[in-house]
Every structure is written in C-alpha cells, then in structure tokens.
Protein backbone atom coordinates (compact mmCIF):
# COMPACT_ATOMS: atom_id res chain seq x y z
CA UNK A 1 6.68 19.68 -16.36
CA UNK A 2 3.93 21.20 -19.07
CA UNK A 3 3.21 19.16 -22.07
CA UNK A 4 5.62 21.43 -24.27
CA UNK A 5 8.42 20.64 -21.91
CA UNK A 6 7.74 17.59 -21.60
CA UNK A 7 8.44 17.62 -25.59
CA UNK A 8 11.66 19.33 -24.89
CA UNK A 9 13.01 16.83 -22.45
CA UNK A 10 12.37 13.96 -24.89
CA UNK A 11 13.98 15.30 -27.82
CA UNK A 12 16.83 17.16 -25.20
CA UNK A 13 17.69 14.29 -23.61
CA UNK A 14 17.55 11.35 -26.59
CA UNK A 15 14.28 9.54 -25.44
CA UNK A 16 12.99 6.83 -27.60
CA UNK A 17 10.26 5.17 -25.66
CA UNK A 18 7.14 7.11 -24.27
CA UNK A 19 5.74 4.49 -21.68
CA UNK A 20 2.11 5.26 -20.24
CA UNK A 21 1.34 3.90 -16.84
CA UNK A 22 -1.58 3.44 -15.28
CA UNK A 23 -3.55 1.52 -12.10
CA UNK A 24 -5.77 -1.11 -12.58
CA UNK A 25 -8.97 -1.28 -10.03
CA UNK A 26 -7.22 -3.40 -7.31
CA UNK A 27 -3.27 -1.58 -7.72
CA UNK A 28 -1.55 -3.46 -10.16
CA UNK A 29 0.48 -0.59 -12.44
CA UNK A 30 -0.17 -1.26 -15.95
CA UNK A 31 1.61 0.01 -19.43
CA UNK A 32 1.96 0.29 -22.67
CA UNK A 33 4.58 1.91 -24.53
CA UNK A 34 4.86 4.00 -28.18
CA UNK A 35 8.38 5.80 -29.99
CA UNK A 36 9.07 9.13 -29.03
CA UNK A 37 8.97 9.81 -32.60
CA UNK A 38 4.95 9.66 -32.77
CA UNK A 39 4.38 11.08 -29.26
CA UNK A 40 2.98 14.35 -29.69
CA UNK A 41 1.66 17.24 -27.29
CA UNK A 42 -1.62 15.86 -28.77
CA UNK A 43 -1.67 12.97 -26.84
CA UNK A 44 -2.20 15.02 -23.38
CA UNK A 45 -5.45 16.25 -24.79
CA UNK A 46 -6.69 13.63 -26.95
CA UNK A 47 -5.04 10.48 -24.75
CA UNK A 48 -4.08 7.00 -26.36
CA UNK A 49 -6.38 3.84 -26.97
CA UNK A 50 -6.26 1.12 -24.84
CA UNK A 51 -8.40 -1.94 -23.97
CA UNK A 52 -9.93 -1.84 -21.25
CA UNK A 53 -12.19 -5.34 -20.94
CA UNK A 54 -8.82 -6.80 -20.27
CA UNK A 55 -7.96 -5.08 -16.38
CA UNK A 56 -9.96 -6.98 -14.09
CA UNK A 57 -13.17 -5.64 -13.41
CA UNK A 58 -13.13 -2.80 -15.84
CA UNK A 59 -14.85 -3.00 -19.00
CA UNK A 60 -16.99 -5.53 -20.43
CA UNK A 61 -15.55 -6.56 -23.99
CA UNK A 62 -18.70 -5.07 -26.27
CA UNK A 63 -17.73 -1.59 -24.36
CA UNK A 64 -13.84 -2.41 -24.42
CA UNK A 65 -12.24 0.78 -25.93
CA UNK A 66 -11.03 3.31 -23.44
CA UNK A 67 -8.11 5.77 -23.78
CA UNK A 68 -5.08 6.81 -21.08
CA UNK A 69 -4.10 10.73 -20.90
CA UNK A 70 -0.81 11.27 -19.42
CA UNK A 71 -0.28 13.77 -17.01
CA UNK A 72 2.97 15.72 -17.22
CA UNK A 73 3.79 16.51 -14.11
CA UNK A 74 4.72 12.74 -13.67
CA UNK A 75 7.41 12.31 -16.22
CA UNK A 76 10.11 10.60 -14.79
CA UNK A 77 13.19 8.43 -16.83
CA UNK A 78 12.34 4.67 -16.42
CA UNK A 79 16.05 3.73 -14.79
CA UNK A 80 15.86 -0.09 -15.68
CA UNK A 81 15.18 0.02 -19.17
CA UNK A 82 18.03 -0.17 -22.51
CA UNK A 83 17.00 2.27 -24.15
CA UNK A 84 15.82 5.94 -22.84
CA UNK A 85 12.47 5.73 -21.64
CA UNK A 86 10.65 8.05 -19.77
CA UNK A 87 7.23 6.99 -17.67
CA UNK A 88 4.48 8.98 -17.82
CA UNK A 89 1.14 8.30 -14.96
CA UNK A 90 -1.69 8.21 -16.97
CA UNK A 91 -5.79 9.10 -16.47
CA UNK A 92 -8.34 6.44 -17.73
CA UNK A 93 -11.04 8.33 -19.96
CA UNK A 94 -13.96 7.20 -21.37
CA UNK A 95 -13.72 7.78 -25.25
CA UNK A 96 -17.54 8.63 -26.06
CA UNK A 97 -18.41 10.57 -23.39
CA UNK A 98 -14.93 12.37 -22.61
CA UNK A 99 -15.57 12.32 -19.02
CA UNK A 100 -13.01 10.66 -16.39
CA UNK A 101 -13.58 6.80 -16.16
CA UNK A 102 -15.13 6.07 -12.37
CA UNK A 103 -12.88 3.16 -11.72
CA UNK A 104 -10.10 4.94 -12.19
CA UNK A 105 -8.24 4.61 -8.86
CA UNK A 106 -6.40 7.99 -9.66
CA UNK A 107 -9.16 9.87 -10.84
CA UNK A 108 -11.23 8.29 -7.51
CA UNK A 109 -7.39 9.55 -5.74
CA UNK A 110 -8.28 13.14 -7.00
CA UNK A 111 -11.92 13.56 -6.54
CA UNK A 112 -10.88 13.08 -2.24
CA UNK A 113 -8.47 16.16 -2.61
CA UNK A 114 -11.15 18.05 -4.12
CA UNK A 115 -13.96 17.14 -2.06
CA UNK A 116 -11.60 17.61 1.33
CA UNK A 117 -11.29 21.37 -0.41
CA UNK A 118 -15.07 21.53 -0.94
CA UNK A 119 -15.61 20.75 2.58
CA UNK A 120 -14.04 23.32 3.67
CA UNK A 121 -12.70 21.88 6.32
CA UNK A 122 -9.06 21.63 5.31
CA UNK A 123 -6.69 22.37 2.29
CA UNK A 124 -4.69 19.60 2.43
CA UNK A 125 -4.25 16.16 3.96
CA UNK A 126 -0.35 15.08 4.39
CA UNK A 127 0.23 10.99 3.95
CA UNK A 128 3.51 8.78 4.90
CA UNK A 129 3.63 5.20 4.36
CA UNK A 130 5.48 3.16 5.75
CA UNK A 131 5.33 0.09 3.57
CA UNK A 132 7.61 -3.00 4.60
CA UNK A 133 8.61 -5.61 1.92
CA UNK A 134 10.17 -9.34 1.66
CA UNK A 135 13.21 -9.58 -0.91
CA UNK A 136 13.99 -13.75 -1.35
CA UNK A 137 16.46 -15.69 -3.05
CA UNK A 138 14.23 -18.03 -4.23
CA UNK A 139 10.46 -18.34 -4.57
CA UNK A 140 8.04 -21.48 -6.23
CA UNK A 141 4.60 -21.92 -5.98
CA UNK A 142 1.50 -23.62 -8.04
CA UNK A 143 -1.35 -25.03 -7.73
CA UNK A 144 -3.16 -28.38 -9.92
CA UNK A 145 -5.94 -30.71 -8.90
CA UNK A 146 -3.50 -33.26 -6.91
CA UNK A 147 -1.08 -30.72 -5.31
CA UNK A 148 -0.51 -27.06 -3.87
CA UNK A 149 2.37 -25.65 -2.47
CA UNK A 150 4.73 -22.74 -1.87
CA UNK A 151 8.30 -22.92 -0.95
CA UNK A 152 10.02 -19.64 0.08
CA UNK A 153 13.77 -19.00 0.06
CA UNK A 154 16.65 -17.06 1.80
CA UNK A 155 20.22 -16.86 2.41
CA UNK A 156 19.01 -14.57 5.59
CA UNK A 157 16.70 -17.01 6.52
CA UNK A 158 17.25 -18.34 10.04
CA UNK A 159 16.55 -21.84 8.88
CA UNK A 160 19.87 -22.18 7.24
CA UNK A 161 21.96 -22.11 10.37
CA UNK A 162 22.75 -25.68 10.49
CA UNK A 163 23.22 -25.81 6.52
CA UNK A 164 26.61 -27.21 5.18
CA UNK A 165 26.25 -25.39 2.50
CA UNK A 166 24.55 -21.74 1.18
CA UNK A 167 23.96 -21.56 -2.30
CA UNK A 168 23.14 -18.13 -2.26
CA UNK A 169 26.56 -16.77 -1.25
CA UNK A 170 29.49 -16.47 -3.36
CA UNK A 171 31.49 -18.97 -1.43
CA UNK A 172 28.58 -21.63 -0.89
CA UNK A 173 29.86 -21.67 2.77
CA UNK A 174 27.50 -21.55 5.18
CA UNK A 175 29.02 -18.03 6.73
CA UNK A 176 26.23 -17.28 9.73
CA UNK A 177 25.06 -13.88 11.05
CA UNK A 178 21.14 -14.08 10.21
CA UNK A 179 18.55 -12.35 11.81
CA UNK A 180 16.44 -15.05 13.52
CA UNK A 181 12.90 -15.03 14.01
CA UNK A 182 11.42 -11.79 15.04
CA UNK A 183 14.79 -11.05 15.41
CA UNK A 184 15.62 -8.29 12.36
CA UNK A 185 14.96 -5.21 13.87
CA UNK A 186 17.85 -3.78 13.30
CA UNK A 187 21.10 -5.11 13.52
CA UNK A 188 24.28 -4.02 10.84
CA UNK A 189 25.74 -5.95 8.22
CA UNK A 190 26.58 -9.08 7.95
CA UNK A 191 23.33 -9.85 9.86
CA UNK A 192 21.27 -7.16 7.76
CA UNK A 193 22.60 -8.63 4.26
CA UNK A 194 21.01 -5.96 2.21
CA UNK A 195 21.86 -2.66 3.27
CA UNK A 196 23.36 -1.76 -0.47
CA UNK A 197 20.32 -2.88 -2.38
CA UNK A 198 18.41 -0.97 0.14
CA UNK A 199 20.59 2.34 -0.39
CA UNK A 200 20.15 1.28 -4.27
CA UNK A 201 16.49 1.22 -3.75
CA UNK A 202 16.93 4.75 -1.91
CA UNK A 203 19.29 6.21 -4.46
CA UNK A 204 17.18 5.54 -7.74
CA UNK A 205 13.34 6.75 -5.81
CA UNK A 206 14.79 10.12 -5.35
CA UNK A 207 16.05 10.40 -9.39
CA UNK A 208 12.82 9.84 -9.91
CA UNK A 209 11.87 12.72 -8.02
CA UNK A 210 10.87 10.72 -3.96
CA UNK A 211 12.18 12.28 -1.56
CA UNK A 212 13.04 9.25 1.02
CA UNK A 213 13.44 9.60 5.05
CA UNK A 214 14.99 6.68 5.94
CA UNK A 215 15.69 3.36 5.19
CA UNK A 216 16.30 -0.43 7.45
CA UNK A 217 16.26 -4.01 7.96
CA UNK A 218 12.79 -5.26 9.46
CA UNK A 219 11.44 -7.27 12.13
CA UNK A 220 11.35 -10.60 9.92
CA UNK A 221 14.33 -13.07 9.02
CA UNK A 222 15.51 -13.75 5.70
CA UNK A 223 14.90 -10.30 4.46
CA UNK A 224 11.93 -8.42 5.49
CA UNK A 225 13.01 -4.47 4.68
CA UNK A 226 11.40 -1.18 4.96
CA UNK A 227 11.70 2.11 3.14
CA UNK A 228 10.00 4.95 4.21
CA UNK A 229 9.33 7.95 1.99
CA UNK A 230 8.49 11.93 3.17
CA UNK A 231 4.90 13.00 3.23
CA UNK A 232 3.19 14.92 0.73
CA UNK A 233 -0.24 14.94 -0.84
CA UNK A 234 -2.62 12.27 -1.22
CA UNK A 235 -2.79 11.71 -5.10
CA UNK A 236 0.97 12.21 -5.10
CA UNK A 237 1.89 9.71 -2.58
CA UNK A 238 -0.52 7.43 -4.31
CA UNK A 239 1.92 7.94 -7.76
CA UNK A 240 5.24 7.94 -5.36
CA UNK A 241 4.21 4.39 -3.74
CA UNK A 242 3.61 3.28 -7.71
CA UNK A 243 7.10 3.77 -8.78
CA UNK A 244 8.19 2.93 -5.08
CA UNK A 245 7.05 -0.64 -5.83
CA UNK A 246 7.81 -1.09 -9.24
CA UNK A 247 12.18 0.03 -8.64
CA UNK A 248 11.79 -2.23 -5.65
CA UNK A 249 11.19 -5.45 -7.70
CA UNK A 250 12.87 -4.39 -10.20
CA UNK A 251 16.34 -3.80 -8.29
CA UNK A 252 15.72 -6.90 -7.12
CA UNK A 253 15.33 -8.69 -9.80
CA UNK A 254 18.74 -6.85 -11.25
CA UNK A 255 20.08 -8.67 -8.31
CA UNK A 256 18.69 -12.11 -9.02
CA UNK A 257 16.30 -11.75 -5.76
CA UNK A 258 12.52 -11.31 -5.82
CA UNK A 259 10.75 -8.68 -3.46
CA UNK A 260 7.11 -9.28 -2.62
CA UNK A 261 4.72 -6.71 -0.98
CA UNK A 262 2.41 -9.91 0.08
CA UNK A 263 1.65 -9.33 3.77
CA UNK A 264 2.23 -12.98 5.40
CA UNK A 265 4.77 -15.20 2.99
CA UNK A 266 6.48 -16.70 6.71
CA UNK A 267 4.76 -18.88 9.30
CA UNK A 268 5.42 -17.92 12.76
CA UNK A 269 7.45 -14.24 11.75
CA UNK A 270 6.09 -10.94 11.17
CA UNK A 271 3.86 -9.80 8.01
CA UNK A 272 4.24 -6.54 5.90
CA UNK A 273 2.17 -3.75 7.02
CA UNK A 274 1.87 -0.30 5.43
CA UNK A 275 1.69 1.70 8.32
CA UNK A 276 0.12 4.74 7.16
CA UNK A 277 0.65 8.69 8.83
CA UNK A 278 -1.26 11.39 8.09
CA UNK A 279 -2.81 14.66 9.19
CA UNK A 280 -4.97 17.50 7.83
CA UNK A 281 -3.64 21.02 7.13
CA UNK A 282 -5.10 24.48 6.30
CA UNK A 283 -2.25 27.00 4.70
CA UNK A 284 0.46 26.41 7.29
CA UNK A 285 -1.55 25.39 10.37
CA UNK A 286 -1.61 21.57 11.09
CA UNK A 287 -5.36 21.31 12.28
CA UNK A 288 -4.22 17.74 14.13
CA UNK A 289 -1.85 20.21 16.61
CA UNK A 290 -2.96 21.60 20.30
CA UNK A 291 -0.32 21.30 22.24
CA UNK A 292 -2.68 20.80 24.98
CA UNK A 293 -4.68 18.09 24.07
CA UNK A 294 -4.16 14.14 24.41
CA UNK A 295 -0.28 13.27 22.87
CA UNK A 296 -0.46 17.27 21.48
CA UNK A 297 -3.49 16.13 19.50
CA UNK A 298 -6.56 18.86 18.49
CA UNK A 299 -10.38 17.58 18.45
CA UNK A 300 -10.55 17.64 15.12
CA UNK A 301 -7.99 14.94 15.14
CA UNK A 302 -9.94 13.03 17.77
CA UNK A 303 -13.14 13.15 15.64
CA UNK A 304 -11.03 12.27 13.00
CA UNK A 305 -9.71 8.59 14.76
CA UNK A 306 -13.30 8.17 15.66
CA UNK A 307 -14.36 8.57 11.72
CA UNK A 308 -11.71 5.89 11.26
CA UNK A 309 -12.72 3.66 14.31
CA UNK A 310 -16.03 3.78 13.45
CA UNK A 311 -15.82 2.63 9.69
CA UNK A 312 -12.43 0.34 10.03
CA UNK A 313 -13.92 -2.99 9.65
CA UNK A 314 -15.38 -1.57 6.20
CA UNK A 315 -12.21 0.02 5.26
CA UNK A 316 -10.30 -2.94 5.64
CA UNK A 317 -11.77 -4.50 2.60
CA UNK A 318 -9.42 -1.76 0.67
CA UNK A 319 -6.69 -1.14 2.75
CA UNK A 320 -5.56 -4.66 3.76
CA UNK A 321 -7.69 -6.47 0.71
CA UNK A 322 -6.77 -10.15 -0.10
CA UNK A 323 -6.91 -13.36 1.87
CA UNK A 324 -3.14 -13.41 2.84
CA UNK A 325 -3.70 -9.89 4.56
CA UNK A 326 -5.61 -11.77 7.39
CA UNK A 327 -2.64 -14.11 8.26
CA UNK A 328 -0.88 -11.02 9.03
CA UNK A 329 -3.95 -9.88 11.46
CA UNK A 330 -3.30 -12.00 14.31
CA UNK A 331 -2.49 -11.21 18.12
CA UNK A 332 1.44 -11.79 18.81
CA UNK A 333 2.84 -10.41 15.51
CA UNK A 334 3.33 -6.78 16.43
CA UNK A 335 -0.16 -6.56 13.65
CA UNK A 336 -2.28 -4.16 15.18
CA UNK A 337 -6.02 -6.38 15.84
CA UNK A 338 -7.57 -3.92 18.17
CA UNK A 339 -9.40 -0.97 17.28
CA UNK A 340 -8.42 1.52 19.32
CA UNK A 341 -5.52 4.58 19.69
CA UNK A 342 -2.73 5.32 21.95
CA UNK A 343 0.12 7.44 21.80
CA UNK A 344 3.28 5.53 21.43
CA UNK A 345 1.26 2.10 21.19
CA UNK A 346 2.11 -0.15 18.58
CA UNK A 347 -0.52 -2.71 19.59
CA UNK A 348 -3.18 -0.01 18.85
CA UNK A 349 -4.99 0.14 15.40
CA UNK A 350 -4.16 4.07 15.76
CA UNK A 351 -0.62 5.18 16.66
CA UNK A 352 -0.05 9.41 17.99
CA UNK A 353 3.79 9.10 17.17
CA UNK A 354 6.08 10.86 20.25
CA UNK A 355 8.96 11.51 19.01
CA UNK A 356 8.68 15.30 18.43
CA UNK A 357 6.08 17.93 20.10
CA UNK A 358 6.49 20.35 17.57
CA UNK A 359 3.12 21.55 15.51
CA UNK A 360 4.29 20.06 11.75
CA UNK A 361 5.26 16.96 13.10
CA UNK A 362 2.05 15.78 14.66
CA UNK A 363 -0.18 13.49 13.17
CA UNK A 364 -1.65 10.21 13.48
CA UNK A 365 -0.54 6.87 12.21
CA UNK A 366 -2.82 4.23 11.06
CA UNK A 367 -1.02 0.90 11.51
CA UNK A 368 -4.04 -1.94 9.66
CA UNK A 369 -2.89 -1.18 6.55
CA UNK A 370 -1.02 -3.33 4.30
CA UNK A 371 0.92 -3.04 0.93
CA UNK A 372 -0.87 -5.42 -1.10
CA UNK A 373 -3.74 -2.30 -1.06
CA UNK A 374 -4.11 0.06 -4.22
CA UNK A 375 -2.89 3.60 -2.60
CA UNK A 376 -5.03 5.62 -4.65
CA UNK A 377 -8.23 3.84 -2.94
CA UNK A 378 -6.63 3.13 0.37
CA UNK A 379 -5.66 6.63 1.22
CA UNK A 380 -8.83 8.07 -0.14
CA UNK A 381 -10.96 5.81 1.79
CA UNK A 382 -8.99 6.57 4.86
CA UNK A 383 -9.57 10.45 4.02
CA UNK A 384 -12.94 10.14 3.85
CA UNK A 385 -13.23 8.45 6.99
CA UNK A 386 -11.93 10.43 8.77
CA UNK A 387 -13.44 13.35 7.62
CA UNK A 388 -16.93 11.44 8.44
CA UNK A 389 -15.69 11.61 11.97
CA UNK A 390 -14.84 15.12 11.87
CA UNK A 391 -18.16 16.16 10.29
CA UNK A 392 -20.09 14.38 12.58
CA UNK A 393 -17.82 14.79 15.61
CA UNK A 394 -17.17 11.36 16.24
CA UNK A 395 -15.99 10.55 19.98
CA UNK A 396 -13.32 8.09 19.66
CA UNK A 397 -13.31 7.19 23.40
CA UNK A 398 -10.51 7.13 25.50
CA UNK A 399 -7.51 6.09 24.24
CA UNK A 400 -6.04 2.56 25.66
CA UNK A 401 -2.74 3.14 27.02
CA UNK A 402 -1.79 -0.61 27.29
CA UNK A 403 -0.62 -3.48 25.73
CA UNK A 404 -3.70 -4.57 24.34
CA UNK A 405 -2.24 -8.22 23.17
CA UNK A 406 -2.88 -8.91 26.88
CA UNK A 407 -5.85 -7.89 28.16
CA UNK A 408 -8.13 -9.57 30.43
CA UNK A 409 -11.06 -11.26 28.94
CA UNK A 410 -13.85 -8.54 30.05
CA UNK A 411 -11.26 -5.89 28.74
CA UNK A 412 -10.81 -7.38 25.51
CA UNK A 413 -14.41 -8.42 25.25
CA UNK A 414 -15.14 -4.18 25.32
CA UNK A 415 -12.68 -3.45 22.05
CA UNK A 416 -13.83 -4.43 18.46
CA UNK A 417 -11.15 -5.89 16.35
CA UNK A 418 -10.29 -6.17 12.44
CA UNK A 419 -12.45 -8.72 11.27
CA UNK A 420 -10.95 -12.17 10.56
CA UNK A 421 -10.95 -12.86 7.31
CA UNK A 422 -11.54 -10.61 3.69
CA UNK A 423 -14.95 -12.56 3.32
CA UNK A 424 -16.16 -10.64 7.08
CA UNK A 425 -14.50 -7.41 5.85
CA UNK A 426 -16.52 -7.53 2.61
CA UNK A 427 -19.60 -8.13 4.35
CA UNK A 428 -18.35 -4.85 6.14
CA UNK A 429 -18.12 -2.65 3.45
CA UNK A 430 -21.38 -3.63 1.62
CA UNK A 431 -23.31 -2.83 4.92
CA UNK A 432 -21.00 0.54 5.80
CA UNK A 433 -20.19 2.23 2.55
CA UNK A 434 -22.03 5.76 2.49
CA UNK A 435 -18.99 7.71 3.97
CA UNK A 436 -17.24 6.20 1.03
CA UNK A 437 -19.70 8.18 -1.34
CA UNK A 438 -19.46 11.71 -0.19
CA UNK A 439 -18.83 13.93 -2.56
CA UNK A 440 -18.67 11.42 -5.26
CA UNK A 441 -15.43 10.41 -4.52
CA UNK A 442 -16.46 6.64 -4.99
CA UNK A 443 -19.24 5.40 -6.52
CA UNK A 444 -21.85 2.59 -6.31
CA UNK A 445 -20.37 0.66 -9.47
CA UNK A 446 -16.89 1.31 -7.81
CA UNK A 447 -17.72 -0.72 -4.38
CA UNK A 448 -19.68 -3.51 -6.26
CA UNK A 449 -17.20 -4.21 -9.04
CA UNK A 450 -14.61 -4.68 -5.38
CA UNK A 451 -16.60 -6.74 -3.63
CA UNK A 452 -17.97 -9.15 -6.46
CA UNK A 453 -14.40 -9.32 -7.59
CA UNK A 454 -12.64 -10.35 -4.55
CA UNK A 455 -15.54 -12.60 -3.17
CA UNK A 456 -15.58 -14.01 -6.38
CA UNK A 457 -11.57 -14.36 -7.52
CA UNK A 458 -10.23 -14.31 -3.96
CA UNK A 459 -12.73 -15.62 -1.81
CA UNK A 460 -13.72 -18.02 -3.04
CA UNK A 461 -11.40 -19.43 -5.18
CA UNK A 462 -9.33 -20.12 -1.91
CA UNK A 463 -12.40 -21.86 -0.03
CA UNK A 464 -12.06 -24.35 -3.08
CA UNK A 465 -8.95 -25.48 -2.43
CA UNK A 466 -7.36 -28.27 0.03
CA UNK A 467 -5.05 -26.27 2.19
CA UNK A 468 -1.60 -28.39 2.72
CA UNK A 469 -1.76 -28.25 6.60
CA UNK A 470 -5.37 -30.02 6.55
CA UNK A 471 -3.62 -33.51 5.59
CA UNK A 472 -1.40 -32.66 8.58
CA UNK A 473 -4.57 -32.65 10.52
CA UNK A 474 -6.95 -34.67 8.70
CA UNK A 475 -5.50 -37.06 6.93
CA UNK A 476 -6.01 -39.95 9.19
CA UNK A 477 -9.61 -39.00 10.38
C-alpha cells in the first residue's frame, strides 16, 4: 500500500492501534504503538520519536533521540492482538541529520539490493530460509552466584516413555507415540503432535501476506518443527522471517507452549539451522543456471560458493552469532562443519539442491546458518560474499562428493571447518571484513559495535560462569 491507502485501510477497516516495528542491531523486533486516531500520513515523512540508547549497541544516552519511519508497503493486521491493530516495519533515522541510521539492519538490508544493482552484475538475488524451531511444554532457566541451570520440557519428548503419568495431555496418561532421538523426521500424527499448530502457524503467515511452501515435523524429539516460506527478495525475506518468528511464538504461546529459535536447547539431538537458498537473477534469466555445468550450476555460481568459502569463518560471526550456535556445529548432528559444496550433500557447508533441473529452480543452499541470526545482516553478508567471489572469480575447488563426517584424517586435515566457538569467529570477522564494506553496505561502526558487543555480553559473560557439567567432572579433583 501508499501512505494514503494505508489511511484508508485504517479508518475502512476499524483500526485502533498503529504499531511500529522495527530490528534492533542483533534481530530482536522491537515496537511501540500510538491510536489510529493521531496517526497521520505525516508520520511516513516526518517518522515518530523513539529512544534509541536503550537497543543494545545503538545510541549512547547524551545522543539518545532517534525517530522510526514506517514503510507502507509492510502494513499487515497484527492477528494476536484485542483490538485491531495493524503492524507497520519501520526505518531508523537519525533526527538531526535526516539521513538513514547505519545500524539499521534494514536500511544495511537495502543498501545490498542496491549495491548488487550498482554492480551490475545482477538485478536481483532470490533467498529461502529454511529456519527450524523447538516448541516446549515447559521451559526454566536462571542463573545466581551458587547455581545455574536449565530444564527443558515436552510431552513429545522421548524421555517420557517410561512416565506413569503426562501432564501435558488432556488425560495425564502416559499415551506413547514420540519421536525418539534423531528420530522426527517425519512421521504422522500421533507421533508428530503438532501438525495443527503447524498448519495454524501456516494459515496466519500467508494473511499476513507469506506465501509458505511447505510445512513438517523435524529431525529432533519433543518438538523440533520447520516451516519453510517461498523465495523472494532479500530485504523482503528479511521482513517475512520478522513476522515469521514473532506468529510462531506467539501461536504458541496461545497454546500454552513456548517456541524457541535457539540453535542447541537438547544434548545429544539435532540443533536448529536456517538453511538458507539463494541465487542471483537478471530480468528472467537465473545467472546460477547452465545446464551443463556441475549439478546444472553456471560459473558465476561457482565463483559465487568460492566468495562464500572463502569469507565463511568471518560470516559466521552474523549468521550463526551467539555461543549456543556452536553446540549445534559439531560432527554427527546432520550440522554442516566442513567448508565445502556438493550437490545433494547435506554434510557440505554448500548444498546444489537436485530435485528439479529446470533453470528457475536452481540455486544454491547455504546450510551454516542458524535462526538465532538477524536476517537483514545475515542475508546481506551472505550477498556480499558471494558477490566478492564473483568479482574476483573465486575458484571454489572441486566439490566433495562424500560424506565428509567420515573422512580419513589426511582428507579431513585438507578441508577448513566453521570455527569452534563465537570468540574464533569474531576473531574472523575483525581480520576478514572488507567484502563486508563494498559499496557501503556495512560500515566500520557497524562491525565494531558486533564484535565488542558479543565478546563483551556473550563471550564473555559465559567464560565467567561455572558450567553445571564441570562438577560432574571436577568436583572431586
């Protein structure tokens, strides 16, 4: 919609709250809300105040004031709220200057379309997560000076087969069929517990204007799910995996579940991944297509693995960017470790999907990434990657048609790997960030404010704490 229409909707269809959205540095959608009755087409010129020394490595307070202007084309009705509300995805300004705010993970989203245009060397790039998800029954956690623990709950959980009892059902009977370990990949109901929130899930992303492809039960017990939408553009996916996230923990919650996008909550089952296609178009030409290359790839899309290759320790301090992401990173969890590319390979970093030969279907599909990531910075960083590799004709070797989770020592000791931990992949990105500032897409102050952030918040806040399996093994030294 245009601003005017926009104004016609909300007095057309009853509206009462206006509620502005927008993305804090690391992902997390913020909001505030005003009435209807004092939202004017002014406000998509002029914008709203908001604070900005209070989103985590934004503002300082003495420069606090910033303002949000919505863009239109987002509007969509917010389907869990009482009274009508409709969401609009907002731009961060700065309010002296009037110029777009650098940290701005949409505005940084939206500089990579443009400067793929500038480059000439496409009109488009195409992305399609596929981002996988937990929903519990029950989840408690904390944290003080003399103890730390989680505890993670589900009816589907594969620990409750010898229960008496199951407090989550209706009948508190304990009434079987769960997926067990590794083991949820993808049987029907009873076993897969949730297909109707799932279709409930489906049903309410494509009101809000998604379109979705398909929908399933995941590898994991006691819930793990997946939802995968149809591609489209890169700022737009980055809006659609917003509101993807927010009606998944919210129809959840309507449930009296919780869904978590963390990337390792289980010991010994699979983690969440966010495995990510995409491919680079000019009019109506997919420039990833030759029909008689490698898996009906082109050399552009070689060069653009090898971009991706080359700079994928660095990009995984955005695109699998806490501490937990690195528990899902580990051989003999279907998490890809190696970083290399095969066509129908899920142990490769880099997937060529098979299932169809046909020139709009090809792409590639990059399978480190996890959900916890922002999507406006993940999928630009990715983007600019790969167009590094495609500028500068990176070779990305020959592709490893193996299982790579076995490989003999001198063939494993020949193919890098994710690094180990978020520390290693920080130290990554501060020595192999200049792809990232082509075109101005990112900035120095952008890549700083990440890494001092997360080595300071993340990093090291979990070095300072006692992990509970360390009494296990050192309690008795």
């Amino acid at each position: 919609m245009k601003p005017q229409e926009v104004l016609s909707f909300i007095a057309n269809q009853g509206i009462k709250i206006v509620d502005m959205r927008f993305s804090d540095l690391f992902g997390t959608w913020q909001h505030f809300s005003v009435s209807a009755k004092e939202f004017s087409e002014s406000v998509f010129e002029k914008g709203l105040g908001f604070d900005g020394s209070s989103l985590r490595a934004f503002k300082d307070i003495q420069e606090s004031d910033m303002i949000v202007v919505p863009d239109p084309t987002t509007a969509f009705l917010d389907p869990f709220t009482q009274l009508p509300t409709l969401v609009l995805i907002c731009h961060i300004k700065d309010p002296i200057s009037g110029e777009m705010y650098t940290k701005d993970p949409r505005y940084i989203a939206k500089k990579a379309e443009l400067y793929l245009k500038s480059s000439g060397i496409a009109d488009m790039s195409y992305w399609g997560p596929e981002a996988e998800f937990f929903i519990f029954n029950h989840v408690r956690f904390d944290q003080l000076p003399n103890c730390g623990y989680y505890f993670v709950d589900s009816s589907e959980g594969i620990w409750h087969s010898g229960a008496d009892v199951d407090q989550f059902n209706e009948t508190g009977f304990n009434l079987a069929h769960r997926p067990g370990y590794k083991g949820g990949y993808f049987p029907v109901p009873p076993v897969d517990s949730l297909q109707d929130i799932r279709s409930e899930m489906v049903d309410l992303m494509e009101n809000a204007g998604i379109a979705v492809e398909v929908h399933h039960h995941e590898v994991g017990t006691s819930g793990q799910s997946e939802i995968d939408l149809r591609f489209s553009s890169l700022a737009k996916m980055a809006d659609q995996m917003m509101i993807y996230k927010y009606i998944v923990k919210n129809v959840a919650r309507k449930h009296g579940m919780t869904a978590t996008f963390m990337p390792k909550p289980l010991f010994e089952d699979n983690g969440s991944g966010m495995h990510t296609h995409q491919s680079l178009w000019k009019g109506e030409k997919n420039l990833f297509f030759d029909k008689s290359g490698y898996a009906g790839l082109s050399e552009m899309a070689k060069y653009y693995i090898g971009g991706i290759l080359k700079h994928a320790r660095a990009l995984c301090a955005l695109i699998a960017p806490t501490t937990n992401s690195y528990k899902r990173l580990v051989p003999g969890y279907e998490a890809p470790v190696k970083l290399a590319y095969s066509a129908r390979n899920r142990s490769a970093a880099i997937r060529i999907p098979m299932y169809s030969m046909e020139e709009k279907a090809k792409r590639i599909e990059f399978r480190t990434p996890d959900p916890s990531c922002n999507p406006y910075i993940a999928f630009s960083a990715m983007l600019l990657a790969g167009l590094d590799g495609v500028m500068n004709k990176l070779d990305p070797g020959s592709p490893l048609d193996k299982d790579l989770y076995h490989l003999n020592f001198e063939e494993d000791s020949k193919v890098k790997s994710v690094p180990g931990s978020l520390e290693e992949a920080l130290f990554a990105l501060e020595d192999d960030h200049t792809f990232l500032l082509a075109g101005d897409v990112f900035t120095k102050d952008v890549i700083s404010a990440w890494t001092a952030y997360k080595r300071l918040h993340e990093v090291d806040q979990m070095r300072l704490r006692p992990h509970p399996y360390e009494f296990s093994l050192y309690y008795s030294v």
